[in-house]
Protein backbone atom coordinates (compact mmCIF):
# COMPACT_ATOMS: atom_id res chain seq x y z
CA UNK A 1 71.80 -27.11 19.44
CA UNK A 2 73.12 -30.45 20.12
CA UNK A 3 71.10 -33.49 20.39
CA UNK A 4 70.47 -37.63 20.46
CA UNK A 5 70.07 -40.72 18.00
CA UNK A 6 68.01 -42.91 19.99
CA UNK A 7 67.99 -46.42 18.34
CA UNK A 8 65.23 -49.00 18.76
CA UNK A 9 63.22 -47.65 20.79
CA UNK A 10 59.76 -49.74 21.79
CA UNK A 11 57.55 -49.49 19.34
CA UNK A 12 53.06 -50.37 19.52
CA UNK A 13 52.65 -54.21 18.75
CA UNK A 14 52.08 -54.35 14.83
CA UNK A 15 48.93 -56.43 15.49
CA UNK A 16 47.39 -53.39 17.24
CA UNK A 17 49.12 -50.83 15.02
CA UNK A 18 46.98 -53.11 11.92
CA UNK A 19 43.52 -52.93 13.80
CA UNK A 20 43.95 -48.79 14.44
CA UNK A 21 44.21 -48.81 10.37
CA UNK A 22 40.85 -49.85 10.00
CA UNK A 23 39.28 -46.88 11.66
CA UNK A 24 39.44 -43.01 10.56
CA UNK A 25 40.57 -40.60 12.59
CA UNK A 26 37.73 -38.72 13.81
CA UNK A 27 36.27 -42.77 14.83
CA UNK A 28 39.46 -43.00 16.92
CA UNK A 29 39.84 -39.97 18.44
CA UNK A 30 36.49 -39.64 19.56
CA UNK A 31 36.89 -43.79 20.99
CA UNK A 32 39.97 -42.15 23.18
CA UNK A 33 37.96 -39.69 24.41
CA UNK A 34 38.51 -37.02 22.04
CA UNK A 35 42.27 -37.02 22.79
CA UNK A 36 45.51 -37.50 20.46
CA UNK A 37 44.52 -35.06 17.54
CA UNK A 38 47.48 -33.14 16.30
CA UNK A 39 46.11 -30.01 14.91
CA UNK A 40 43.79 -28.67 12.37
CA UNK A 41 46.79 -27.41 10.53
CA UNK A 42 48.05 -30.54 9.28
CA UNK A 43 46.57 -31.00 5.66
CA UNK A 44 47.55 -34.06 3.56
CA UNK A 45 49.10 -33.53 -0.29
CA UNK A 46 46.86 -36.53 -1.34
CA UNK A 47 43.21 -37.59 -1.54
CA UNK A 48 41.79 -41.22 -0.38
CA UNK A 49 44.46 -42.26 1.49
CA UNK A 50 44.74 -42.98 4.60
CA UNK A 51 47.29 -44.93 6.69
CA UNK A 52 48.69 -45.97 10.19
CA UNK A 53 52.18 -46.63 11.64
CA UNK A 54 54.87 -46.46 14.64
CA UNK A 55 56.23 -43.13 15.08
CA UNK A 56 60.09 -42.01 14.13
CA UNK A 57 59.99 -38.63 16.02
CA UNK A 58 62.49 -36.33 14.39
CA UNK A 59 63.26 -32.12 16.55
CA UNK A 60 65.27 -30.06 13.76
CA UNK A 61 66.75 -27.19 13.92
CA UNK A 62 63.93 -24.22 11.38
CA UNK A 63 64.96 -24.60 8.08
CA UNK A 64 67.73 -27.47 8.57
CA UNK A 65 67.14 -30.81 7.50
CA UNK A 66 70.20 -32.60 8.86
CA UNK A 67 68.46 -34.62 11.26
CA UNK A 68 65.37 -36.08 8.62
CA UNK A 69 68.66 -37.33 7.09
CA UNK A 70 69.63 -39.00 10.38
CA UNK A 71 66.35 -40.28 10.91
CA UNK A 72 66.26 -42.31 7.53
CA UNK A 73 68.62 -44.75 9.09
CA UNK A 74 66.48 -45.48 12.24
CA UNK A 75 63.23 -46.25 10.22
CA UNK A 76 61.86 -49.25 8.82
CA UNK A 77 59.04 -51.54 7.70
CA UNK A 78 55.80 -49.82 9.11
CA UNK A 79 56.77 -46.73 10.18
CA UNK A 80 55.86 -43.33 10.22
CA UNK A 81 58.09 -40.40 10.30
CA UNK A 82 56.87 -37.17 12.63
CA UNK A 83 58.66 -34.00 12.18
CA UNK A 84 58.92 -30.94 13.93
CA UNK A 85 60.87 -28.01 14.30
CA UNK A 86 62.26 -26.22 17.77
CA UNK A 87 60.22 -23.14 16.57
CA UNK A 88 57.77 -22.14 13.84
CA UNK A 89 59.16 -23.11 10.24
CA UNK A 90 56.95 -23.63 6.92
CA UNK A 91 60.44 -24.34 5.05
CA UNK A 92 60.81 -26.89 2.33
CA UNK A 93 61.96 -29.48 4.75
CA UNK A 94 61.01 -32.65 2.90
CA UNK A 95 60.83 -33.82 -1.01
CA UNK A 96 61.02 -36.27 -3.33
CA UNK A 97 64.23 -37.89 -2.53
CA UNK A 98 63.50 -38.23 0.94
CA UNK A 99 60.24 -40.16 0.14
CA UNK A 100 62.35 -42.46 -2.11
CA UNK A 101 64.52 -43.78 0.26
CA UNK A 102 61.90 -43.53 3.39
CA UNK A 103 59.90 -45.85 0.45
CA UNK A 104 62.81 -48.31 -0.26
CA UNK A 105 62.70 -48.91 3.88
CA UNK A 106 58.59 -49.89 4.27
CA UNK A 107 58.42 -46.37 5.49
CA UNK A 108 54.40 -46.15 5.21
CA UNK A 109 53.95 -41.41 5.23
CA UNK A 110 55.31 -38.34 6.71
CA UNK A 111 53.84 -36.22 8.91
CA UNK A 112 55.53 -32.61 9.49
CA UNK A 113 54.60 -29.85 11.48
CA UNK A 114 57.04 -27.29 8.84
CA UNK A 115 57.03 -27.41 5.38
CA UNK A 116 56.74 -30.41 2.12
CA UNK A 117 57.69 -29.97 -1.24
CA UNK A 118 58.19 -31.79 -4.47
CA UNK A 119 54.22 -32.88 -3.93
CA UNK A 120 53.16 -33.23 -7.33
CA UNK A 121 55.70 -36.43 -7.38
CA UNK A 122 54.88 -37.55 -3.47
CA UNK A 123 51.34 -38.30 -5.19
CA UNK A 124 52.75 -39.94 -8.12
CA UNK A 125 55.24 -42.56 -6.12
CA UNK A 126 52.23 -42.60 -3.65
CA UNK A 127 53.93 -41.56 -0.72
CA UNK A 128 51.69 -39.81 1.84
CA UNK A 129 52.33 -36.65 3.25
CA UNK A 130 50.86 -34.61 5.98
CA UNK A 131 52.07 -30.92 6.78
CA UNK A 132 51.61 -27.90 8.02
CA UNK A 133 52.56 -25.83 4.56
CA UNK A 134 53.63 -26.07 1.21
CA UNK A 135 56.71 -24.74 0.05
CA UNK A 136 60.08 -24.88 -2.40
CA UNK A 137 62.18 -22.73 0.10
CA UNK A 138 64.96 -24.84 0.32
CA UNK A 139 66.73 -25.96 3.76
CA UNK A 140 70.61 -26.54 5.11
CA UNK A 141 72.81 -29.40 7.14
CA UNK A 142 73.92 -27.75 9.62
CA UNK A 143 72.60 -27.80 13.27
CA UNK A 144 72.52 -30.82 15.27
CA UNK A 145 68.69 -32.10 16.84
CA UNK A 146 67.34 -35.23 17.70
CA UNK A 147 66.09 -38.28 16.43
CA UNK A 148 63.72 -40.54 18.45
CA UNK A 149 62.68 -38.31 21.52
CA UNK A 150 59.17 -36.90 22.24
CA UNK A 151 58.00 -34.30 20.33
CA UNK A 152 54.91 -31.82 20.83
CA UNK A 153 52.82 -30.99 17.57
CA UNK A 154 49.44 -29.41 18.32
CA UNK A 155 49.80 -29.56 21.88
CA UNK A 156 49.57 -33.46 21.88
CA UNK A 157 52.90 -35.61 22.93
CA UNK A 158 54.50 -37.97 20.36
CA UNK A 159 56.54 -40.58 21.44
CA UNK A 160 58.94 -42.96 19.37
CA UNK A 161 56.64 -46.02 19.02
CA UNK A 162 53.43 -44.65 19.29
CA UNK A 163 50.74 -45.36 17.05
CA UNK A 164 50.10 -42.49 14.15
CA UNK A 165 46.76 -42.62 12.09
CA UNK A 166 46.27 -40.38 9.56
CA UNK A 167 43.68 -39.47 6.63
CA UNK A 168 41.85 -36.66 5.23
CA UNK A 169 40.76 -35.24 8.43
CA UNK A 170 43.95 -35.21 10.01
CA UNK A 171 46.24 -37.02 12.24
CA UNK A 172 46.20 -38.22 15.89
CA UNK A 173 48.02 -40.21 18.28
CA UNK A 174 47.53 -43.45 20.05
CA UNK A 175 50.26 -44.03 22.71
CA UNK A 176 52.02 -47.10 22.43
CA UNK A 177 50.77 -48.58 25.47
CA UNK A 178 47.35 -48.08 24.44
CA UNK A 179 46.46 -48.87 20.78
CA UNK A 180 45.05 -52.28 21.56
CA UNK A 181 42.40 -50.64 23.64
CA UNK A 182 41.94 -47.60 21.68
CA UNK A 183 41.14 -50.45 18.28
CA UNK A 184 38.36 -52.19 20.94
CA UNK A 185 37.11 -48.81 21.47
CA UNK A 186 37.34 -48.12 17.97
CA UNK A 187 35.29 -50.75 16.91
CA UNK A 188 32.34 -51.22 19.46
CA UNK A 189 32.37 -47.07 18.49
CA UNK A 190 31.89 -48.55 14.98
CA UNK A 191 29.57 -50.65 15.58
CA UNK A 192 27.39 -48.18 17.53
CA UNK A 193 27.60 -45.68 14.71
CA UNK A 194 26.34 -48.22 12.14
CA UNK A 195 23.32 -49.01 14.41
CA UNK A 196 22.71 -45.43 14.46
CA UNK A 197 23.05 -44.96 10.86
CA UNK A 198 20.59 -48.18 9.87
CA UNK A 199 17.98 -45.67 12.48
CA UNK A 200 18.33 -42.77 10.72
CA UNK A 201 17.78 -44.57 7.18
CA UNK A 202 14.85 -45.70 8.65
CA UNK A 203 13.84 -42.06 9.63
CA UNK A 204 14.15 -41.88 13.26
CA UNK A 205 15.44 -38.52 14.11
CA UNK A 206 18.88 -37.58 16.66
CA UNK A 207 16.43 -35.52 18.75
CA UNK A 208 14.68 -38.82 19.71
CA UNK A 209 17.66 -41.38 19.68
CA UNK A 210 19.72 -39.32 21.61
CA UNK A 211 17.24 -38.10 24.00
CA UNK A 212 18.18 -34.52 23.16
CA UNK A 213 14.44 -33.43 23.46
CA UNK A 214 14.83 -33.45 27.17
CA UNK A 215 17.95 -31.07 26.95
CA UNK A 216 16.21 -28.87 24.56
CA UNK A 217 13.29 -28.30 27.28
CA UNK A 218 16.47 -28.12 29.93
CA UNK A 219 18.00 -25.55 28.48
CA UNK A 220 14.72 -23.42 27.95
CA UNK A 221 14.53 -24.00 23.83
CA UNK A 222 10.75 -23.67 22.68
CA UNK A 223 8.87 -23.96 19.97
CA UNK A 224 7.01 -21.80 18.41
CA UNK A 225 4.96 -21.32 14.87
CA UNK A 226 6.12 -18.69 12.34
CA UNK A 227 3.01 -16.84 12.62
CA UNK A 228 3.30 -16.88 16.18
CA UNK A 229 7.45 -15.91 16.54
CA UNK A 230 6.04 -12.74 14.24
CA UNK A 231 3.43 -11.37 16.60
CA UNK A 232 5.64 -11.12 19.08
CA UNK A 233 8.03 -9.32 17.10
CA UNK A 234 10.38 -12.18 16.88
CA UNK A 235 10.48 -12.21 12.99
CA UNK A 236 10.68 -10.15 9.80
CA UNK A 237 6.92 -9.79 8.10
């Protein structure tokens, strides 16, 4: 397998990058439509953290970690680094010492769709992690990928540049060209949500401030007493 170093690529406008941070994921997904989620299988190593940056894409050969080494040198100040593998792979792909120089560059987390180790210390420096497993199985140098080139975890696109979010309920995309709009979204989705939560402290029910009453009757729900469901043989006595 041969492959490319692509350098400075164009990366989401910090500005925008900034304003995605201050939404979860589920808030931004859902504000893009329910699009750019990468997976349920992606599972951070930490607790209460969450954070956003411009994607480094790294495609390695399973079980070689050549090209994270190559991708070191293209990251800096606010990004992210994505990782994935040409085929399935829950190797050991990334530790410690790659956090501590990825750290030393304003490298903000990791996000791989193989394997982390060393996490008991990637909580202790406080660099985030996101993967797909756990595991010491160690890796080699030896077959040539890419650095910097789309990449495909979860079925969703990543391109170099594009805007990765990422907390405790996973990770999605924002492409480049569209993380100012998706923070917009993001917020008036915000602001929505806390009207609707200031209701339902108040006691209004979803039933009635989502009209969902009307789909109930639509879709031929009724309602019916206990006593009544168990004459009809509906319900255990």
């Amino acid at each position: 397998m041969s492959g490319v170093i692509i350098t400075n690529p164009p990366k989401a406008e910090l500005k925008d990058v900034e304003a995605l941070a201050g939404y979860g994921v589920a808030t931004v997904h859902e504000a893009m439509g329910r699009t750019g989620l990468l997976g349920t299988h992606l599972r951070p190593v930490q607790q209460d953290t969450r954070v956003a940056g411009t994607a480094v894409t790294v495609l390695s050969w399973p079980g070689d970690n050549l090209m994270i080494h190559a991708a070191v040198e293209q990251c800096g100040e606010g990004d992210i680094l994505v990782v994935t593998t040409t085929s399935p792979s829950t190797d050991g792909m990334f530790g410690e010492l790659f956090a501590t120089a990825l750290k030393q560059r304003g490298v903000r987390g990791v996000v791989t769709n193989a394997g982390i180790r060393d996490t008991a210390e990637l909580r202790e420096m406080g660099f985030p992690a996101w993967a797909a497993a756990v595991s010491p199985q160690g890796t080699v140098k030896a077959t040539g990928g890419s650095v910097n080139v789309p990449v495909v975890i979860g079925g969703q696109i990543i391109r170099p540049g594009d805007v990765i979010l990422a907390d405790e309920d996973g990770v999605v995309c924002v492409p480049r060209e569209q993380a100012r709009q998706a923070a917009e979204a993001s917020e008036a989705r915000e602001n929505k949500e806390a009207a609707t939560r200031a209701a339902f402290i108040e006691g209004q029910l979803g039933l009635d401030r989502y009209g969902l009453r009307e789909t109930l009757v639509r879709l031929g729900v009724t309602y019916h007493s206990y006593d009544e469901y168990a004459r009809n043989g509906g319900a255990e006595s």
